[in-house]
Protein backbone atom coordinates (compact mmCIF):
# COMPACT_ATOMS: atom_id res chain seq x y z
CA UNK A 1 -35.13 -78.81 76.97
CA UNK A 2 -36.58 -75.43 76.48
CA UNK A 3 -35.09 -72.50 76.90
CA UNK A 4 -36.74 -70.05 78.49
CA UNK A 5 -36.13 -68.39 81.65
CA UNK A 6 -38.50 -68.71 84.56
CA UNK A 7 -39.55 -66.63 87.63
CA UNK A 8 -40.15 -69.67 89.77
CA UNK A 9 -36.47 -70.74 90.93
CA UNK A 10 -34.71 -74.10 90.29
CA UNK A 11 -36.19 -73.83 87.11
CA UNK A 12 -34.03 -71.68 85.15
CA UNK A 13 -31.24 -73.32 83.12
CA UNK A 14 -29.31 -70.86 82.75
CA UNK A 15 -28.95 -70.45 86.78
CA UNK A 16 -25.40 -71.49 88.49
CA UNK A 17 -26.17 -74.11 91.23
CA UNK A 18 -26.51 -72.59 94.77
CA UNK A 19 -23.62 -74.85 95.76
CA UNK A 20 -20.89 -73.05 93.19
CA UNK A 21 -21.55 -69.39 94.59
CA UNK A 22 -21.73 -71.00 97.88
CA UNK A 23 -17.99 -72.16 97.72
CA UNK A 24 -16.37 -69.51 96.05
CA UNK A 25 -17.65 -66.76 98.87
CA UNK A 26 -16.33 -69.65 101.41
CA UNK A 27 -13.24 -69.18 99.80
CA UNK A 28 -13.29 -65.28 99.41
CA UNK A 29 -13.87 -65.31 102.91
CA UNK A 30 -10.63 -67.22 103.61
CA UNK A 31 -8.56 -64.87 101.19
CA UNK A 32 -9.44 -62.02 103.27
CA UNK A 33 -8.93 -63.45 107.07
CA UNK A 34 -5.18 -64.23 106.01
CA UNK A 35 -5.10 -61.17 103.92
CA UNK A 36 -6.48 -59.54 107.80
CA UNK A 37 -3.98 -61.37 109.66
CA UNK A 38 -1.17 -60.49 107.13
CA UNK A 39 -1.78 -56.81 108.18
CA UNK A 40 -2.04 -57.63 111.75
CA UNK A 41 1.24 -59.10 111.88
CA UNK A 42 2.29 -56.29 109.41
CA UNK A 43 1.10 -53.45 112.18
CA UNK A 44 2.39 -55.28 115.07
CA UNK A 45 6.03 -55.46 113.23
CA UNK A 46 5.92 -51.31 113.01
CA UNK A 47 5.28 -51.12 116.65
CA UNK A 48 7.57 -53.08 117.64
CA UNK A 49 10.27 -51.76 115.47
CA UNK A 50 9.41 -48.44 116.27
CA UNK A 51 9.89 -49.46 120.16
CA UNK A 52 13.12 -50.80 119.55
CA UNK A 53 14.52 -47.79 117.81
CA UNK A 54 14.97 -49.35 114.93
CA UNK A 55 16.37 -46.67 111.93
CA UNK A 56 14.20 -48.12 109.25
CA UNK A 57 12.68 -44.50 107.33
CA UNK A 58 15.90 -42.64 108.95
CA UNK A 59 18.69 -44.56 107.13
CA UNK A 60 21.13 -42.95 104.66
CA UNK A 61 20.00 -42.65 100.93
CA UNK A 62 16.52 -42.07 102.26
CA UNK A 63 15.18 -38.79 100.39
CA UNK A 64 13.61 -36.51 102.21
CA UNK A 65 13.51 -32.46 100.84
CA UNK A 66 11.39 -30.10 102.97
CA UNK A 67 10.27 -26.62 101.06
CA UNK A 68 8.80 -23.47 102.64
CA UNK A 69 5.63 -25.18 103.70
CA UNK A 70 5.81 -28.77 102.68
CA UNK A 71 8.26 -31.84 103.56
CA UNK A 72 8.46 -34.64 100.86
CA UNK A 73 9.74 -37.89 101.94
CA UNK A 74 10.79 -41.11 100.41
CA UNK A 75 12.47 -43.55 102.00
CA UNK A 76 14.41 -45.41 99.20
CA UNK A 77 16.57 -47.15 100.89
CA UNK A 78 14.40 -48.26 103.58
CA UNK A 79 12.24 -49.47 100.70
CA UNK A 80 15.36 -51.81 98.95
CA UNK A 81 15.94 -53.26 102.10
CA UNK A 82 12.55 -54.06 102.96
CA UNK A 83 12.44 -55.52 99.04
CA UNK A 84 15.01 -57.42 99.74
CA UNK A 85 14.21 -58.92 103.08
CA UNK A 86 10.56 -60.26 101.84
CA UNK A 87 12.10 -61.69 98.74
CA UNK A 88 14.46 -63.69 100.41
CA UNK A 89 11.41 -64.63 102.86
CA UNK A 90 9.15 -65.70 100.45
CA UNK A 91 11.91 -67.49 98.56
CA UNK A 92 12.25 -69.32 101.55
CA UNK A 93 9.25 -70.00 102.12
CA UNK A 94 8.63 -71.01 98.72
CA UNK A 95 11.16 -74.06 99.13
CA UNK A 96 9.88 -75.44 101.97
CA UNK A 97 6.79 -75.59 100.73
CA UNK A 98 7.70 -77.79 97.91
């Protein structure tokens, strides 16, 4: 078989077939409508939380130092509990998918 590369296509050896390409966008695709929905459901949690009052960014240990003309915030605490509640989601998660 020669190797050469042609301008005609279906000739070229080197060439992926269509069908590969075709399969891994399909899956790309997928990836990023549950990587969409994820943040949907993500968005519609912080409404809702912020309609029920909830204190998450206003608990204790939550660092926030404001200056003359600036206002840093971190909300570490917020952030540990927010660690800990998706671990313990995806653990479970995680076992009853097995």
């Amino acid at each position: 078989m020669p190797c050469y590369i042609s301008r005609r296509r279906g000739i070229n050896p080197l060439r992926k077939p269509f069908s590969f390409t075709l399969k891994a966008m399909i899956g790309i695709g997928r990836i990023l409508i549950v990587f969409g929905l994820f943040i949907m459901l993500a968005g519609a949690l912080v409404l809702l939380a912020g309609k029920l009052n909830l204190p998450l960014g206003r608990l204790p240990g939550d660092i926030t130092w404001r200056g003359k003309n600036s206002t840093f915030y971190f909300p570490l605490v917020t952030c540990l509990l927010l660690s800990v509640f998706l671990s313990l989601l995806f653990y479970l998660l995680n076992l009853f998918r097995r």
